[in-house]
N, C-alpha and C. Protein backbone atom coordinates (compact mmCIF):
# COMPACT_ATOMS: atom_id res chain seq x y z
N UNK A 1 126.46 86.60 113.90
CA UNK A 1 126.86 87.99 114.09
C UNK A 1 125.79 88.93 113.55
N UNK A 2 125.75 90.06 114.29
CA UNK A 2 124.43 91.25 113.88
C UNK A 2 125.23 92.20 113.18
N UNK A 3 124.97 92.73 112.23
CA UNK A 3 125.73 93.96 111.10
C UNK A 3 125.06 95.09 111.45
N UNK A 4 125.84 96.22 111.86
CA UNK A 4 124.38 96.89 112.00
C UNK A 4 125.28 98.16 110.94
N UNK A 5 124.80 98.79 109.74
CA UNK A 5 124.90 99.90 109.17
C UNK A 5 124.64 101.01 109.34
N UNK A 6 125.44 102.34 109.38
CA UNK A 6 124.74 103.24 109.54
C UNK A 6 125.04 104.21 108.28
N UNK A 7 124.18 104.38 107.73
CA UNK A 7 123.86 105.22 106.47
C UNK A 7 123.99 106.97 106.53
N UNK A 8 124.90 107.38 107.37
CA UNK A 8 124.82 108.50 107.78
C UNK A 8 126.31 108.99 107.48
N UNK A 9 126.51 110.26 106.68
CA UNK A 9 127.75 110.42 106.32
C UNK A 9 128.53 111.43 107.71
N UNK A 10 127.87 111.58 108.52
CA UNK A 10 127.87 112.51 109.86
C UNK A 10 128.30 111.39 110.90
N UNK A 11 128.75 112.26 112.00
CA UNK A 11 128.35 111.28 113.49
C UNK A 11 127.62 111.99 113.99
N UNK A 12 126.73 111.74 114.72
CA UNK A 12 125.23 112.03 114.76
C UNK A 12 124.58 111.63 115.15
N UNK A 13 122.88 111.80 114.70
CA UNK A 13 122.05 110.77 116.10
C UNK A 13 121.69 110.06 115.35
N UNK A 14 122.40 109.64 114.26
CA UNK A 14 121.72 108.06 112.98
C UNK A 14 123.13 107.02 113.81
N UNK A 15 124.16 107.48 113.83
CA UNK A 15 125.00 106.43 114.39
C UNK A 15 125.32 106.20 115.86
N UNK A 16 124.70 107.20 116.71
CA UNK A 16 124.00 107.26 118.01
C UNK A 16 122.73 106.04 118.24
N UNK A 17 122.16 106.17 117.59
CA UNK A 17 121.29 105.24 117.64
C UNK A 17 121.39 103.91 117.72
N UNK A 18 122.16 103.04 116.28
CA UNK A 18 122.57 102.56 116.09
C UNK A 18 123.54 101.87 117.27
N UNK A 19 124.40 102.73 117.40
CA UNK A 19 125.10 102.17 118.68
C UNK A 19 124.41 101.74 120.00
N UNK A 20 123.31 102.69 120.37
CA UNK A 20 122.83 101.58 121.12
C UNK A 20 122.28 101.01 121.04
N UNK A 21 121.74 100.43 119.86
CA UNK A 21 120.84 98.94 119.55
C UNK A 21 122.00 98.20 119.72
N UNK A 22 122.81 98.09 119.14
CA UNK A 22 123.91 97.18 119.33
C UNK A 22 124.61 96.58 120.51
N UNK A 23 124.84 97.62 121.30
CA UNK A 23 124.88 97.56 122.92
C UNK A 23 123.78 96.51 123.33
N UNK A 24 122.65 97.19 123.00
CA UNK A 24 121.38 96.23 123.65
C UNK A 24 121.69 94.84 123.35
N UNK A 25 121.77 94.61 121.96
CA UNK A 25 122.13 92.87 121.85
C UNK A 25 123.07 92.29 122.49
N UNK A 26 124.17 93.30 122.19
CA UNK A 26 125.37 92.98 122.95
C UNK A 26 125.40 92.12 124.73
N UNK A 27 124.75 93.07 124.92
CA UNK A 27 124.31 93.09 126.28
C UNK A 27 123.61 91.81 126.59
N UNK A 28 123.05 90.93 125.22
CA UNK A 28 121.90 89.57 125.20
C UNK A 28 122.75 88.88 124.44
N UNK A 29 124.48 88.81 124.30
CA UNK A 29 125.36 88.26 124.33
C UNK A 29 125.43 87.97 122.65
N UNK A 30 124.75 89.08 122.03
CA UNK A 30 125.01 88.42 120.44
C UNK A 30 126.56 89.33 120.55
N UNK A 31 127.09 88.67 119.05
CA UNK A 31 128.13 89.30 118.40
C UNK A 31 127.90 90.21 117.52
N UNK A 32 128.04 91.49 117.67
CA UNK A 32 127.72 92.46 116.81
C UNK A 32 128.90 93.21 115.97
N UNK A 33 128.50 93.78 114.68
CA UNK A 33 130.03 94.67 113.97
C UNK A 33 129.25 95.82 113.93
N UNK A 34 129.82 97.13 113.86
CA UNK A 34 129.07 98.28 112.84
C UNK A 34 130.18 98.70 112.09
N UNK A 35 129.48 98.83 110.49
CA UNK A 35 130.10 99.55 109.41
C UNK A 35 129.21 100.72 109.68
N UNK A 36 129.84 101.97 109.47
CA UNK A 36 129.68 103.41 109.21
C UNK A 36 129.72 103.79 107.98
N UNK A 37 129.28 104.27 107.02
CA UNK A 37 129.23 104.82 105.38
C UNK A 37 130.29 106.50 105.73
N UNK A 38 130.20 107.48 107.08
CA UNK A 38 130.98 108.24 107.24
C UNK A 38 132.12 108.02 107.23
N UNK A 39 132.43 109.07 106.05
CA UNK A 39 134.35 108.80 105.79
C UNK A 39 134.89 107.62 104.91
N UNK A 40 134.02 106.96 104.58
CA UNK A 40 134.40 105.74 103.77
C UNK A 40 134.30 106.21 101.87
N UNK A 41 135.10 105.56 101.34
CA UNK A 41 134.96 105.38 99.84
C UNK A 41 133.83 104.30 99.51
N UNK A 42 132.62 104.65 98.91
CA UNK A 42 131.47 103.74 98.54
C UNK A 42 131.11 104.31 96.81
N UNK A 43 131.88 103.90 95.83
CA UNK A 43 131.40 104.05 94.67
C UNK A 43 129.83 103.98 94.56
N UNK A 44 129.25 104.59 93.73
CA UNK A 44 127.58 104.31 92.87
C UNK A 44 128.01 102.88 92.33
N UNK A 45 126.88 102.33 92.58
CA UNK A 45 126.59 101.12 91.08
C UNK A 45 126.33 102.29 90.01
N UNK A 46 126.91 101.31 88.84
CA UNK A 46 126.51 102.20 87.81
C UNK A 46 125.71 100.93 86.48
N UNK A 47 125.32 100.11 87.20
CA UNK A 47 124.84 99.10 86.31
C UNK A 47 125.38 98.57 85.38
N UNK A 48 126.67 98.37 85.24
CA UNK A 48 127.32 98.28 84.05
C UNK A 48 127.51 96.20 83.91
N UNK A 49 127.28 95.52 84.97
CA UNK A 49 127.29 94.39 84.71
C UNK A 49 127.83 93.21 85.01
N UNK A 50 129.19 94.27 84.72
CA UNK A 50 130.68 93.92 85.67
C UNK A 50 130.61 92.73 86.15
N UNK A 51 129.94 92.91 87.34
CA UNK A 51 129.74 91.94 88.21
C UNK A 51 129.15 90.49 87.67
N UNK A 52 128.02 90.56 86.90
CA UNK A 52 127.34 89.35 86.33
C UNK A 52 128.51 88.65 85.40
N UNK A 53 129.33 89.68 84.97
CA UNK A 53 130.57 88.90 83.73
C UNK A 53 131.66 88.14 84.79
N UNK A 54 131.93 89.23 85.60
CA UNK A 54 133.30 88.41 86.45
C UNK A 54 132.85 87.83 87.98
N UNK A 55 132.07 87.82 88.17
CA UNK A 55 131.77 87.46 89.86
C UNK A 55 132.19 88.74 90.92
N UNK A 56 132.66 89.92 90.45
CA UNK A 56 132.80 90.47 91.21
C UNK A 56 132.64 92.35 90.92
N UNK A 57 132.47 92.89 91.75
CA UNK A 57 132.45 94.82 91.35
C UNK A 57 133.08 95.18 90.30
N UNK A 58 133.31 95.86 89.62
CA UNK A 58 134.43 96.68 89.23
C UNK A 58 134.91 97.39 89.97
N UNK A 59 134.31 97.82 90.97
CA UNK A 59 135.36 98.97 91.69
C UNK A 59 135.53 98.32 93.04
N UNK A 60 136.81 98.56 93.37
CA UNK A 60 137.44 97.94 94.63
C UNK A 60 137.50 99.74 95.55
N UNK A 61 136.85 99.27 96.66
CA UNK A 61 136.69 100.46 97.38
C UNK A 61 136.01 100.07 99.02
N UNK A 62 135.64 100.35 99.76
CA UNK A 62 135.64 100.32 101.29
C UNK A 62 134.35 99.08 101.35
N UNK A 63 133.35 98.91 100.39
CA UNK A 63 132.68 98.39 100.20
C UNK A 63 132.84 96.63 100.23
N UNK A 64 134.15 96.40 100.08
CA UNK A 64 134.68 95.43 100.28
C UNK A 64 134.89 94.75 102.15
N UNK A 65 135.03 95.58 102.52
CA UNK A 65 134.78 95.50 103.60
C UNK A 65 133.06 95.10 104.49
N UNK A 66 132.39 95.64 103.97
CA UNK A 66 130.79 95.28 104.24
C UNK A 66 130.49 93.59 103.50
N UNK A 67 131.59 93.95 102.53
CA UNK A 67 130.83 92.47 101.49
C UNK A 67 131.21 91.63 102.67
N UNK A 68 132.58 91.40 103.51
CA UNK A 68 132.73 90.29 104.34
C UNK A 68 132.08 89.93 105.05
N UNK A 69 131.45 91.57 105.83
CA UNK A 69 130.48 91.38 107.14
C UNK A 69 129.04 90.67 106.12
N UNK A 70 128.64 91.09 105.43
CA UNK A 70 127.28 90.75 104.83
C UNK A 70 127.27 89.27 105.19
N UNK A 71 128.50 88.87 104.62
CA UNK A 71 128.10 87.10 104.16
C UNK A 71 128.18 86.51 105.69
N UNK A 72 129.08 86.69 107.09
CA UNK A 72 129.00 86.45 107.86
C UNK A 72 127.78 86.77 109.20
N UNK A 73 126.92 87.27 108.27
CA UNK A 73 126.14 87.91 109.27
C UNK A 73 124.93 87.22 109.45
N UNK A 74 124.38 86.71 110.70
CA UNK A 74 122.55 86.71 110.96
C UNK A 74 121.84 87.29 110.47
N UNK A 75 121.72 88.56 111.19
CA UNK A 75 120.64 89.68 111.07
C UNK A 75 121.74 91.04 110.87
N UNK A 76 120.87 91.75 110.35
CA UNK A 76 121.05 92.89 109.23
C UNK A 76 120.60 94.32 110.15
N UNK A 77 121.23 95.15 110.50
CA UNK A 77 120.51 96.40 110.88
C UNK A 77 120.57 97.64 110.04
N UNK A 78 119.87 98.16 109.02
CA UNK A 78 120.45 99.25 108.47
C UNK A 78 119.50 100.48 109.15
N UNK A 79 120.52 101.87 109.38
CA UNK A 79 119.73 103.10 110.36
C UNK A 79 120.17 103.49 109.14
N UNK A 80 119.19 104.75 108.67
CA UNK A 80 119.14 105.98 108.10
C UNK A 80 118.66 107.15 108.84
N UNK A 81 119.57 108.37 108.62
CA UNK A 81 118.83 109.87 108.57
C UNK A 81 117.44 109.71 107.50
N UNK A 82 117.24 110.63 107.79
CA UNK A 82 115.46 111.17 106.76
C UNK A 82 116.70 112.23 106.02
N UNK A 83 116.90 111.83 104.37
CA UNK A 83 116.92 113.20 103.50
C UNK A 83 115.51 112.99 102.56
N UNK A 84 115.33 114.63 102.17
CA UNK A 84 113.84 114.34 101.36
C UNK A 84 112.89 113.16 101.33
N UNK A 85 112.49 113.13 102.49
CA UNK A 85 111.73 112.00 102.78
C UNK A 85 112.41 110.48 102.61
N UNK A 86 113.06 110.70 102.36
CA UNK A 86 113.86 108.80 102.26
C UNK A 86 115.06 108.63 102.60
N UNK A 87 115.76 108.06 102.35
CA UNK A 87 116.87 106.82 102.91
C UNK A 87 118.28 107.76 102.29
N UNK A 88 119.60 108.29 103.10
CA UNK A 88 120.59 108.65 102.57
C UNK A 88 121.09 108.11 101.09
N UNK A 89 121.85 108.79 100.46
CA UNK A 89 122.34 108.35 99.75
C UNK A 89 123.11 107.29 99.04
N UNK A 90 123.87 107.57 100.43
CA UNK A 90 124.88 106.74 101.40
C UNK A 90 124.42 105.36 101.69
N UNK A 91 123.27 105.06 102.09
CA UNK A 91 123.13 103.88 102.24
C UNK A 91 122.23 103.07 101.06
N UNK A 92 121.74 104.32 100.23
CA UNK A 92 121.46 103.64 98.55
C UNK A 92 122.22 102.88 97.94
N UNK A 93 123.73 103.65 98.04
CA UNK A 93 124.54 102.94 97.56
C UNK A 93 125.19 102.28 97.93
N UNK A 94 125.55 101.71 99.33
CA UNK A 94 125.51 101.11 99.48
C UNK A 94 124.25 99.51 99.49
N UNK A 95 122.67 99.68 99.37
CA UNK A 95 122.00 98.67 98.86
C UNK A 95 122.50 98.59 97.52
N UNK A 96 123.06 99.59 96.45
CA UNK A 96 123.09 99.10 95.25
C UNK A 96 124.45 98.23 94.95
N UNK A 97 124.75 98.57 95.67
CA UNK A 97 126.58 97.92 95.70
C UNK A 97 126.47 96.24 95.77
N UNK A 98 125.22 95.81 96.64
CA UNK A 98 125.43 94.63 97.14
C UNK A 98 125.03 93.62 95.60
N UNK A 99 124.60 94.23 94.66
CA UNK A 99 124.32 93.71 93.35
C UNK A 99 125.59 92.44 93.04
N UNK A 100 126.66 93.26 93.59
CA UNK A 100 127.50 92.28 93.19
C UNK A 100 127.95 90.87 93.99
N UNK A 101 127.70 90.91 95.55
CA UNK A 101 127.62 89.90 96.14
C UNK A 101 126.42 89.02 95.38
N UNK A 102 125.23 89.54 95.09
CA UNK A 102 124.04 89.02 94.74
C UNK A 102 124.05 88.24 93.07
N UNK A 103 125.29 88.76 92.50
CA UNK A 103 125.72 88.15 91.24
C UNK A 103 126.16 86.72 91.44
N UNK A 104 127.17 86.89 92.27
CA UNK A 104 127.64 85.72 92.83
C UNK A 104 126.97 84.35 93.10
N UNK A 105 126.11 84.90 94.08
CA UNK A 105 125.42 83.91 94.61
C UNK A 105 124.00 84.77 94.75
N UNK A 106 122.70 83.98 94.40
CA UNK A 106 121.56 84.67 94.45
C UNK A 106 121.37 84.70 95.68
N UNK A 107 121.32 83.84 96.54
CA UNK A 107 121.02 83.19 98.12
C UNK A 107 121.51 84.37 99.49
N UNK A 108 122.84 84.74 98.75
CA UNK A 108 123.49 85.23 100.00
C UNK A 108 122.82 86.26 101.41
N UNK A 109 121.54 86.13 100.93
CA UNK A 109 120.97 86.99 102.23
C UNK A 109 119.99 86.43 102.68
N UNK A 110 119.51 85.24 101.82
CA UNK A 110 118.24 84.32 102.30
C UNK A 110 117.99 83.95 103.59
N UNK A 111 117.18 84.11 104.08
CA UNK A 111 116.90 84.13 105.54
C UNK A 111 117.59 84.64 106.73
N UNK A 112 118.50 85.64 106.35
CA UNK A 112 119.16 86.55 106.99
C UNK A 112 117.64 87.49 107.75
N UNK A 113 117.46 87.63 109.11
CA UNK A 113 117.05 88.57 109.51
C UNK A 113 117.63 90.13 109.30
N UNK A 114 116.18 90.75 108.95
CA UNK A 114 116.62 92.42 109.06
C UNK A 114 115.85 93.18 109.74
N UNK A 115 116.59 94.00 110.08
CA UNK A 115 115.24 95.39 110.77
C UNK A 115 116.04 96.83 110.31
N UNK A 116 115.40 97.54 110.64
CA UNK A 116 115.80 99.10 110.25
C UNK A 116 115.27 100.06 110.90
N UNK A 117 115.66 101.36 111.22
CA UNK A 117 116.48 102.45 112.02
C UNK A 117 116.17 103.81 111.43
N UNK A 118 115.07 104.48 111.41
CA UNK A 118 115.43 105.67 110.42
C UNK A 118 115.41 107.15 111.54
N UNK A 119 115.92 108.10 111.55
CA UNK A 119 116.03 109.21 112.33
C UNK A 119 115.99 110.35 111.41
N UNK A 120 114.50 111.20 111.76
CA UNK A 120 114.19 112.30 111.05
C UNK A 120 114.02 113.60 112.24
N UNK A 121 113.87 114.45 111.45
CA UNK A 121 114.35 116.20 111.60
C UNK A 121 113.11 116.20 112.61
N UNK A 122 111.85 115.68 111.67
CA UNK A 122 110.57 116.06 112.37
C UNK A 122 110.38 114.92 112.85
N UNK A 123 108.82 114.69 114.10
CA UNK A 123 108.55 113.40 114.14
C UNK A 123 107.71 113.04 113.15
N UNK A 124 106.84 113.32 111.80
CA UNK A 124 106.36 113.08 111.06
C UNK A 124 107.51 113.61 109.63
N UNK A 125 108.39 112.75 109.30
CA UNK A 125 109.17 113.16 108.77
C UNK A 125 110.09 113.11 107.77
N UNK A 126 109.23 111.47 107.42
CA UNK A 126 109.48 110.74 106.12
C UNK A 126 109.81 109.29 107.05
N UNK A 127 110.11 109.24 108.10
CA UNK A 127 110.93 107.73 108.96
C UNK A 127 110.20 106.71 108.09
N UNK A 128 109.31 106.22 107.95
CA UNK A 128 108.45 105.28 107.26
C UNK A 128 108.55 104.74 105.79
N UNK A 129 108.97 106.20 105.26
CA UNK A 129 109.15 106.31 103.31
C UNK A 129 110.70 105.84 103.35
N UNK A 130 111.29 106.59 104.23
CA UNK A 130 112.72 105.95 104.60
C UNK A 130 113.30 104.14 104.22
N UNK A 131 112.85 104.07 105.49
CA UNK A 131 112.42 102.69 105.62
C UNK A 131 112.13 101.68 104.82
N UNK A 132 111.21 102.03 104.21
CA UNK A 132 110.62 101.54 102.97
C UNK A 132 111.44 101.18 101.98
N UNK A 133 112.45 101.80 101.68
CA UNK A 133 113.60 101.98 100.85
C UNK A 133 114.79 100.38 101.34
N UNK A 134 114.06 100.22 102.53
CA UNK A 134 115.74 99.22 102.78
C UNK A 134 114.65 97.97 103.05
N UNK A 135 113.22 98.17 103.87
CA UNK A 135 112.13 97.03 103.32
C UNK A 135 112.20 96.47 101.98
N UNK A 136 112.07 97.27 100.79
CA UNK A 136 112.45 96.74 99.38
C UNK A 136 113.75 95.49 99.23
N UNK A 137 114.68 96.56 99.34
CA UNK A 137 116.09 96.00 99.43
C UNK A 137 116.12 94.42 100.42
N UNK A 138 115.30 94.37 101.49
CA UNK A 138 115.21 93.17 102.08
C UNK A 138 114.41 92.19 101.61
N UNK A 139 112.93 92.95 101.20
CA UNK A 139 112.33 92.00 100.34
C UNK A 139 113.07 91.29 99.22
N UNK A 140 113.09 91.49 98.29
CA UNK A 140 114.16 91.59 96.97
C UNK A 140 114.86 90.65 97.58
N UNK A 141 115.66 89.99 98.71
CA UNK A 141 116.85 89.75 98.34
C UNK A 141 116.58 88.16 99.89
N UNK A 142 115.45 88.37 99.88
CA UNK A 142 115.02 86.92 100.96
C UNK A 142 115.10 87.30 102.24
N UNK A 143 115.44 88.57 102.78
CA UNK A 143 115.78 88.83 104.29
C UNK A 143 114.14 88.52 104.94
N UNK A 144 114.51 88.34 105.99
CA UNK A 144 113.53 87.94 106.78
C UNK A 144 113.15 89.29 107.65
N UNK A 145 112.16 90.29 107.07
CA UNK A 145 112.39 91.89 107.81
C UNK A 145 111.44 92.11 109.06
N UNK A 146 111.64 92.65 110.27
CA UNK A 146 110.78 92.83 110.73
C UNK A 146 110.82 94.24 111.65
N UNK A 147 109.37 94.06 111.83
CA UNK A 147 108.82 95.70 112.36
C UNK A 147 108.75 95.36 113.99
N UNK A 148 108.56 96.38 114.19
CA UNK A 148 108.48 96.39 116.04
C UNK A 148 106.79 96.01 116.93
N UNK A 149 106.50 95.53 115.29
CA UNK A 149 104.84 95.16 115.63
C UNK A 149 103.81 96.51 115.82
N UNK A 150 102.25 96.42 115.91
CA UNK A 150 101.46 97.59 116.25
C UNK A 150 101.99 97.94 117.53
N UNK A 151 101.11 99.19 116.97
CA UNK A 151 101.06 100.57 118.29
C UNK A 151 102.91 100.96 118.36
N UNK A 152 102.96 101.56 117.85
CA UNK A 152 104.43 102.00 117.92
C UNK A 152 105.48 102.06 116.90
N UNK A 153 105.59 100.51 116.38
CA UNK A 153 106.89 100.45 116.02
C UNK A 153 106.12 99.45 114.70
N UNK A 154 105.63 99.76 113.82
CA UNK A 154 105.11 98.95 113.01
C UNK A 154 106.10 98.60 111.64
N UNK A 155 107.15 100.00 111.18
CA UNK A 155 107.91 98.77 110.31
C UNK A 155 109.34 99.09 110.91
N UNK A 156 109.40 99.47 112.24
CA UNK A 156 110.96 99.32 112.58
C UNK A 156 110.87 100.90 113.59
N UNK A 157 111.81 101.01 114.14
CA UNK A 157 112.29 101.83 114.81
C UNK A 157 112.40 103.19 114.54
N UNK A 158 111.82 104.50 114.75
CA UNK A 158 111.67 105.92 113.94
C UNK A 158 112.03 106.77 115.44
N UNK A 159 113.04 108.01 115.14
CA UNK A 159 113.12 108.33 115.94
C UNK A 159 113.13 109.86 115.59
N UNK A 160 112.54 111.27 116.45
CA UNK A 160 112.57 112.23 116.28
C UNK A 160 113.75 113.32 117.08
N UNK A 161 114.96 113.47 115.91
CA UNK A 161 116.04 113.85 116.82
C UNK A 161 115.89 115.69 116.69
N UNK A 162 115.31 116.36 116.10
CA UNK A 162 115.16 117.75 116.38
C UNK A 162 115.92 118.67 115.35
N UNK A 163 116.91 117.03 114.78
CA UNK A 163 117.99 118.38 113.97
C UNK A 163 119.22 118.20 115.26
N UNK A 164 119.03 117.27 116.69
CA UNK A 164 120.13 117.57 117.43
C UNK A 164 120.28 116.30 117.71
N UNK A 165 121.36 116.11 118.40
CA UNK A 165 121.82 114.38 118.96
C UNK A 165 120.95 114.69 120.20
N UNK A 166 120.85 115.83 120.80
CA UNK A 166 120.31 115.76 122.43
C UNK A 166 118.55 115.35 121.61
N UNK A 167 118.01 115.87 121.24
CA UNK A 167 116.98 115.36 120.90
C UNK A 167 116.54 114.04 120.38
N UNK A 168 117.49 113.04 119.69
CA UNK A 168 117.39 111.78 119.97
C UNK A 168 117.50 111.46 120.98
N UNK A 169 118.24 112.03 122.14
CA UNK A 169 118.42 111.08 123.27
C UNK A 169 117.44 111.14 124.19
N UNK A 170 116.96 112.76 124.17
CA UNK A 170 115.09 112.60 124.40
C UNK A 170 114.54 111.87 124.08
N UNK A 171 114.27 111.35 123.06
CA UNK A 171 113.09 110.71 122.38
C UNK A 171 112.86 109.36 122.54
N UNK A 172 111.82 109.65 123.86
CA UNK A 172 111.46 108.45 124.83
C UNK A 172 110.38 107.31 123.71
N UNK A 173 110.01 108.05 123.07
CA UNK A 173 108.77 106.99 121.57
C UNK A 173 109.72 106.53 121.00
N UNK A 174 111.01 107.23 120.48
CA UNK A 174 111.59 106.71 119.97
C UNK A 174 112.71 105.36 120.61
N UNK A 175 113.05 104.97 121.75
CA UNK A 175 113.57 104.11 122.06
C UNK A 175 112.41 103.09 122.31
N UNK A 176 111.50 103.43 122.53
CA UNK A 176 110.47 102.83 123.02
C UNK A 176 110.13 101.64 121.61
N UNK A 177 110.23 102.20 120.41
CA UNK A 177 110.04 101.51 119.19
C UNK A 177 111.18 101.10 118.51
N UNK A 178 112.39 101.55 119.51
CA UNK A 178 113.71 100.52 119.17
C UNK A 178 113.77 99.26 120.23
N UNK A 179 112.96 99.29 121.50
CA UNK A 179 113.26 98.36 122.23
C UNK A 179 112.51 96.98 121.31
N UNK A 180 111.12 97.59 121.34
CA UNK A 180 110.07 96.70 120.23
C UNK A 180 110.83 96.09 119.18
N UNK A 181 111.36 96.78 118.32
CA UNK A 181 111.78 96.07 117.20
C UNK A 181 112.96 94.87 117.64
N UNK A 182 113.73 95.48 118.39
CA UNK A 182 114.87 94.43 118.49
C UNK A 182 114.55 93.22 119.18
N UNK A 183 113.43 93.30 120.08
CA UNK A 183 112.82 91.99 120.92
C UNK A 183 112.05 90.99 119.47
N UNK A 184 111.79 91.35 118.49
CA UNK A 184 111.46 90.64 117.51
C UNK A 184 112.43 90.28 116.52
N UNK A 185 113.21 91.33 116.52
CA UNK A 185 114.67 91.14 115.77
C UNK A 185 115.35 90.30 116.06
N UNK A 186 115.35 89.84 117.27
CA UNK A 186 116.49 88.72 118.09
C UNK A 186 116.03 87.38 117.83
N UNK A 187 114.47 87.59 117.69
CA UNK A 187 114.00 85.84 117.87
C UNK A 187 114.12 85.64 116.27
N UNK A 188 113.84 86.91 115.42
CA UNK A 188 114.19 86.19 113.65
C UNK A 188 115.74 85.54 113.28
N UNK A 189 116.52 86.11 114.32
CA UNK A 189 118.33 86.22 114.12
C UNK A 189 118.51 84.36 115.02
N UNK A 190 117.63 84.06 115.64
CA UNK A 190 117.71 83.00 116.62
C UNK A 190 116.82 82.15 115.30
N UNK A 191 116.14 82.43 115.31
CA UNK A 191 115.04 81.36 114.08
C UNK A 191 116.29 81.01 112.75
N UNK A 192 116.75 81.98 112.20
CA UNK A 192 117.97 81.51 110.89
C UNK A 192 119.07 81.17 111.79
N UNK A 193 119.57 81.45 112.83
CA UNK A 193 120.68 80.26 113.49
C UNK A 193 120.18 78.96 113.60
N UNK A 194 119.18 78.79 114.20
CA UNK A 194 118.68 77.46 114.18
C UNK A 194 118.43 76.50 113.00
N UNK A 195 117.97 77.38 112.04
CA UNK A 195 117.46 76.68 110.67
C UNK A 195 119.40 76.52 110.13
N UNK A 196 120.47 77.50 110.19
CA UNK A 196 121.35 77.26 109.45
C UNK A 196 122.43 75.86 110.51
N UNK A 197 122.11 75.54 111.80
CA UNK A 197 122.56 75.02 112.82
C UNK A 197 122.13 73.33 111.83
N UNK A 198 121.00 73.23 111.50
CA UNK A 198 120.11 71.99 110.60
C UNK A 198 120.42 71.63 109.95
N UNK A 199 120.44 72.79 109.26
CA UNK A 199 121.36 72.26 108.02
C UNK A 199 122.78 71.72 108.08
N UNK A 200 123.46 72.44 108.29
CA UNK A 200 124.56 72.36 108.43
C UNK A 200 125.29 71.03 109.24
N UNK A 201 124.04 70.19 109.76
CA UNK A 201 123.89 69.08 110.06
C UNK A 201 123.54 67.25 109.31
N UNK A 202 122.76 68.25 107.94
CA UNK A 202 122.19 67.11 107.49
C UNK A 202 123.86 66.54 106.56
């Protein structure tokens, strides 16, 4: 199954987007979910530990819901808006939240494919610094991340919506470097089925 997140406390052209990457796989017969961060209860981590003492959060809140999709999932999609050059809030905390799945079990994302989604005001507009923010979060945690390759789409999908949804839906570069990413996205999500298909054999 593909997770795809959208870090956007709006509906908008971050979960516009999103939706149609999902479609697209869909369409190449994966199983896809989307969690939305709009409208949901997502406590801060507040580092307190919690989690390392009991195996689990302290706070029981909507986030519980993502923990299921996480562990069932292939590949990983997280989209962000551009605020001040980086990654919503919204989907900070949600990366910080996952501390506590990660208490649990160190593994739980190991070779999970990821890619990422960012949609800014301008087309030079932070999409990249964005990004960067959930690259970490994948590094860190074993995901297998990938970019849409040169000329275009080098760490994932950036799109220039204007400040409007009609202006994402313009933004012919910008699908253009969502088609890229997900044609590489699919074969990392096919590479950890196969490797977990092996195992799961021996």
């Amino acid at each position: 199954m593909i997770v795809g997140v959208s870090g956007s406390p709006r509906k908008g052209a971050t979960e516009y987007v999103l939706e149609r990457a999902l479609e697209h796989l869909e369409e190449d017969s994966y199983t896809t979910s989307m969690f939305s961060v709009r409208g949901k209860e997502i406590n801060y981590c507040i580092h307190c530990d919690y989690c390392l003492k009991h195996g689990k959060c302290r706070f029981t809140d909507d986030m519980e819901e993502l923990y299921g999709l996480f562990k069932k999932a292939d590949g990983i999609i997280m989209a962000t808006p551009v605020y001040n050059g980086g990654c919503s809030a919204q989907l900070k905390a949600v990366i910080d939240r996952t501390r506590a799945m990660v208490a649990v079990n160190p593994d739980v994302f190991a070779g999970k494919a990821g890619m990422a989604i960012a949609v800014g005001g301008d087309r030079i507009g932070g999409q990249e610094l964005a990004i960067l923010q959930i690259v970490t979060f994948y590094t860190i945690n074993g995901v297998v991340f990938v970019g849409g390759g040169a000329f275009g789409a080098n760490l994932g999908a950036t799109f220039w919506s204007k400040d409007t949804l009609q202006g994402v839906r313009d933004d012919e570069e910008g699908f253009k470097s969502l088609r890229k990413t997900l044609n590489r996205f699919k074969g990392a999500v096919d590479t950890y089925r196969s490797l977990e298909d092996k195992s799961s054999d021996v």
